[in-house]
N, C-alpha and C. Protein backbone atom coordinates (compact mmCIF):
# COMPACT_ATOMS: atom_id res chain seq x y z
N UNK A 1 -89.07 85.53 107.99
CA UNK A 1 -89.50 86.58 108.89
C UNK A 1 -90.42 87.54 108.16
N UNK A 2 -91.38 88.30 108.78
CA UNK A 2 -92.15 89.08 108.35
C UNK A 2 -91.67 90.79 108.33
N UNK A 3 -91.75 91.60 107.74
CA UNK A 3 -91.13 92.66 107.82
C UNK A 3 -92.06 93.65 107.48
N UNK A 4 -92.26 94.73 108.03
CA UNK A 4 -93.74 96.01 107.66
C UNK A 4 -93.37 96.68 106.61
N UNK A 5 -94.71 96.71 106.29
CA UNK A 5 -94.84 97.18 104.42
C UNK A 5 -93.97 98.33 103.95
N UNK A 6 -93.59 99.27 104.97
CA UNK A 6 -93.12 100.21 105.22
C UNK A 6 -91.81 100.15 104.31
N UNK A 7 -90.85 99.10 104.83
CA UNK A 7 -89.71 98.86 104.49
C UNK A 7 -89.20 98.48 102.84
N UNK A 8 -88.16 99.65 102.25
CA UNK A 8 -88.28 99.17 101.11
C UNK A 8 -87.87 98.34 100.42
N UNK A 9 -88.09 97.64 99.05
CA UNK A 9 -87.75 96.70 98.84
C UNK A 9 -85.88 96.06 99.24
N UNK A 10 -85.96 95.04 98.63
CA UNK A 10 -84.97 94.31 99.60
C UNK A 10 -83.65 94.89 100.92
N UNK A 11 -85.31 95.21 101.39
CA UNK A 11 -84.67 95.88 102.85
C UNK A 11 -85.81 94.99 104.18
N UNK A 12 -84.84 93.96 105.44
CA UNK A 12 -83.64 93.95 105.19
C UNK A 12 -83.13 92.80 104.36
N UNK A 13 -81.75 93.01 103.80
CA UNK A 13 -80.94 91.77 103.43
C UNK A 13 -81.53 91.19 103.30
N UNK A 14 -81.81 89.91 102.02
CA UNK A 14 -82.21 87.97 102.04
C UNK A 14 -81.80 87.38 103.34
N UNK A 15 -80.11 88.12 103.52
CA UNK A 15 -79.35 87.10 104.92
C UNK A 15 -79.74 87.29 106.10
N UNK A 16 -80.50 88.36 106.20
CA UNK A 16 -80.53 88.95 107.58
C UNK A 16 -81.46 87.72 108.63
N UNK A 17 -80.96 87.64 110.24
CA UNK A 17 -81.12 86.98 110.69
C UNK A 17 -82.27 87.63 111.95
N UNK A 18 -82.85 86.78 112.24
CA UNK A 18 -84.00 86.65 113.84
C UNK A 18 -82.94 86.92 114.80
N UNK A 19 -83.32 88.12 115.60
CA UNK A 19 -82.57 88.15 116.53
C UNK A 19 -82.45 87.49 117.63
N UNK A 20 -81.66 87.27 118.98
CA UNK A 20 -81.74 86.40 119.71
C UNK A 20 -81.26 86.59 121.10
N UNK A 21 -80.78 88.17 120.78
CA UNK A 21 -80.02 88.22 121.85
C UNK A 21 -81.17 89.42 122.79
N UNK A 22 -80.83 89.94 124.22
CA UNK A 22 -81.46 90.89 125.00
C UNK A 22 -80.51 92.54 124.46
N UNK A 23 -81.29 92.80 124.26
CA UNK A 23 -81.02 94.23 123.61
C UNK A 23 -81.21 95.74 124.45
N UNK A 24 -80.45 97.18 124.61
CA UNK A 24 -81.55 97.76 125.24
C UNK A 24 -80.92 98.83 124.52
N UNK A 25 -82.25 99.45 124.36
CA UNK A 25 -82.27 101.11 123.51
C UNK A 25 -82.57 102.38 125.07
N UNK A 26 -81.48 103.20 124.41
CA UNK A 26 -81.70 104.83 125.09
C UNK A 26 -82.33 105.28 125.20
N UNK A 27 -83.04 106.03 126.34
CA UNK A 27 -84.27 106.57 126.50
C UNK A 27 -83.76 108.22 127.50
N UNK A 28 -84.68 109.16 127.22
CA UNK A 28 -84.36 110.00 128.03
C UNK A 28 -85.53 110.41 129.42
N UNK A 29 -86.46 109.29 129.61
CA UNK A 29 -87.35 109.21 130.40
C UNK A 29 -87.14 108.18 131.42
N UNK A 30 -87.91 108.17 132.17
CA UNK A 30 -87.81 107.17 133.15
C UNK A 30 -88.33 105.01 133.28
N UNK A 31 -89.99 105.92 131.93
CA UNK A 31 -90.38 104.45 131.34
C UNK A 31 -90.32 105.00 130.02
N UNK A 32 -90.27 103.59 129.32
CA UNK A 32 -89.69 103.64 127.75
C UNK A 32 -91.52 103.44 127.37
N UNK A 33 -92.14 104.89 126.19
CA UNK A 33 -93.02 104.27 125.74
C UNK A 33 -93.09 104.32 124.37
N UNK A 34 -94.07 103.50 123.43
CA UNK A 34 -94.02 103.12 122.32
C UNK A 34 -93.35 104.50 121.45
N UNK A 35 -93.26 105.34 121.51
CA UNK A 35 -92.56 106.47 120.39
C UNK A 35 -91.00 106.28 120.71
N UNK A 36 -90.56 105.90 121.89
CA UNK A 36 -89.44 105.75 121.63
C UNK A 36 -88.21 104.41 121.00
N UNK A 37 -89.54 103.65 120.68
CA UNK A 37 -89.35 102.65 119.69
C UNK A 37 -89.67 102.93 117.87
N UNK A 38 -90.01 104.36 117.64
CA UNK A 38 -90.28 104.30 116.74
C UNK A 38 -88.87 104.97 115.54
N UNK A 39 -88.86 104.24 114.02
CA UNK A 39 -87.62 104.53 113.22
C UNK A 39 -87.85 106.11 113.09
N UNK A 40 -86.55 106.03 112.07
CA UNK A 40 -86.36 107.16 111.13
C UNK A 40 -87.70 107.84 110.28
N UNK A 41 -88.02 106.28 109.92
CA UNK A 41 -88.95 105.93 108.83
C UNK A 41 -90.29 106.65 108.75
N UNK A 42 -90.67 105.84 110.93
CA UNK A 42 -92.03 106.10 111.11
C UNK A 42 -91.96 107.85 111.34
N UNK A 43 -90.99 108.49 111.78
CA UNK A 43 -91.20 109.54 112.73
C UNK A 43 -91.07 110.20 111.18
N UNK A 44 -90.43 110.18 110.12
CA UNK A 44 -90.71 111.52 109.29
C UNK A 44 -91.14 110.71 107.45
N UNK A 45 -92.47 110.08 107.64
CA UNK A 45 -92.60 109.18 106.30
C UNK A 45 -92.36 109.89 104.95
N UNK A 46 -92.38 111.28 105.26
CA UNK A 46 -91.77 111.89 103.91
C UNK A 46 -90.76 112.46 103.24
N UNK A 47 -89.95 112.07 104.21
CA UNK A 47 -88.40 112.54 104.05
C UNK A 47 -87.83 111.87 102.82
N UNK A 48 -86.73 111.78 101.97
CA UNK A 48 -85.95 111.39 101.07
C UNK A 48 -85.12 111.26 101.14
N UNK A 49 -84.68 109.50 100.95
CA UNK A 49 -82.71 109.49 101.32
C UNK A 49 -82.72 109.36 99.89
N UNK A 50 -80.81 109.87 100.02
CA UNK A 50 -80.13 109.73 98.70
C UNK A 50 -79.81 108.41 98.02
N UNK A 51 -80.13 107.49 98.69
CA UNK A 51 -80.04 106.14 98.30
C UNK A 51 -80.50 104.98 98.92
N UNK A 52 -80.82 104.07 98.21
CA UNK A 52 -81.53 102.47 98.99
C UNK A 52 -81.19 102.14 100.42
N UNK A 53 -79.50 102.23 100.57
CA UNK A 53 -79.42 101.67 101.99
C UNK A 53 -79.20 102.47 103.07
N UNK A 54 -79.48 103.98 102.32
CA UNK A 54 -79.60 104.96 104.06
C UNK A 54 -81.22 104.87 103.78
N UNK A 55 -81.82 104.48 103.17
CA UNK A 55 -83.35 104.70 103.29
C UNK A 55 -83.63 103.10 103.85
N UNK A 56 -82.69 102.07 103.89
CA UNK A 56 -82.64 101.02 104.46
C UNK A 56 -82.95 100.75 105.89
N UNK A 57 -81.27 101.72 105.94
CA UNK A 57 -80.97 102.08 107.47
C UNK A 57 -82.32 103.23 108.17
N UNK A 58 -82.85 103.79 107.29
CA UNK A 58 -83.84 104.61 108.16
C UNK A 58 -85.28 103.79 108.74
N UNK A 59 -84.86 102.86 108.55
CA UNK A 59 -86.24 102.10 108.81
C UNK A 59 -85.80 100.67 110.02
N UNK A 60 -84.57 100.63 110.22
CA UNK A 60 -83.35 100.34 111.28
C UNK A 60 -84.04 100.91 112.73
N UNK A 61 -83.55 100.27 114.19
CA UNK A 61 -83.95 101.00 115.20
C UNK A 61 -82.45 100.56 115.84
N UNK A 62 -81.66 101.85 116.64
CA UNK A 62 -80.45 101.32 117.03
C UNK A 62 -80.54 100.86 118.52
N UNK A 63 -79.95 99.95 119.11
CA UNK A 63 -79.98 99.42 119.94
C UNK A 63 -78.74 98.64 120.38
N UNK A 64 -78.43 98.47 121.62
CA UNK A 64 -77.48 97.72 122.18
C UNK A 64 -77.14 96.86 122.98
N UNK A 65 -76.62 95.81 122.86
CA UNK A 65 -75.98 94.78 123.06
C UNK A 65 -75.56 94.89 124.67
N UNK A 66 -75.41 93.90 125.72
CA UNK A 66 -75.26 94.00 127.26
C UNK A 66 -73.75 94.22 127.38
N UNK A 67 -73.01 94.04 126.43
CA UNK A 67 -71.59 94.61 126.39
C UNK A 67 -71.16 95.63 126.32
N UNK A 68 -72.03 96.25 125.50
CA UNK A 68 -71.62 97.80 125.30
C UNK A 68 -73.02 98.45 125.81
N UNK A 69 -73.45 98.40 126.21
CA UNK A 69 -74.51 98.83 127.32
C UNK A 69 -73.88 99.41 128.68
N UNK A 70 -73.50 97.99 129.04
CA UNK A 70 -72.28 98.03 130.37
C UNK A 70 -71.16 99.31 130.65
N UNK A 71 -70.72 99.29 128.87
CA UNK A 71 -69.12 100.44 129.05
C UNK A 71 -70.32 101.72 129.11
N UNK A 72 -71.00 101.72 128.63
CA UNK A 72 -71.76 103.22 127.98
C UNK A 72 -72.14 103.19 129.14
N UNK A 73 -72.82 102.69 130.47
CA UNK A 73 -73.32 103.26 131.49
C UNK A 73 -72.45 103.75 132.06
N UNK A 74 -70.95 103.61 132.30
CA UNK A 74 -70.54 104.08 133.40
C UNK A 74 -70.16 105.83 133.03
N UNK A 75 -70.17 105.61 131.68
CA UNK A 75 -69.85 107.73 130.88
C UNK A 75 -71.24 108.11 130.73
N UNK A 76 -72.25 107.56 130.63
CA UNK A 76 -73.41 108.67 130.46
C UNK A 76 -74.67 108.90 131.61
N UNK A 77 -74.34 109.81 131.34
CA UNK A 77 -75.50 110.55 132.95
C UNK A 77 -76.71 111.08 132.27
N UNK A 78 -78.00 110.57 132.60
CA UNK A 78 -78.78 111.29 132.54
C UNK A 78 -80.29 110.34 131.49
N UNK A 79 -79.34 109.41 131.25
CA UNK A 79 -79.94 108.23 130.35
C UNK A 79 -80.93 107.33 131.16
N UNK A 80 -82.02 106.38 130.64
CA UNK A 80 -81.86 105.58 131.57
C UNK A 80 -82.28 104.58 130.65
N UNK A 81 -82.17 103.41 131.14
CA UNK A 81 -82.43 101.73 129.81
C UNK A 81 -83.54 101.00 130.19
């Protein structure tokens, strides 16, 4: 897999896998546009983590799974996917 230059070295994982499944990320608008796809990483490139794998994780986008998508809609108001 290809991964943006951005990301630092062995980030992610050797193991890490192609995803495969339908995914959906939180939005507080009505259409989802490209900034709300953007990391930790892109939104503040000069920040400093205290270590490799929160500076890992900052370059991470969180997202969820149709299982827990499902429970989370019925408690949150105001969201939309």
């Amino acid at each position: 897999m290809h991964w943006p230059e951005y990301f630092p070295p062995d980030c992610p994982p050797n193991d890490a896998k192609e995803p495969h499944d339908r995914v959906y990320r939180l939005i507080q608008q009505d259409a989802a546009t490209a900034d709300d796809f953007l990391t930790v990483r892109q939104l503040y490139p000069n920040r400093q983590f205290p270590d490799s794998e929160k500076e890992c994780r900052s370059c991470a986008l969180s997202v969820l799974l149709q299982e827990m998508m499902s429970r989370l809609t019925a408690e949150l108001v105001g969201l939309k996917i």
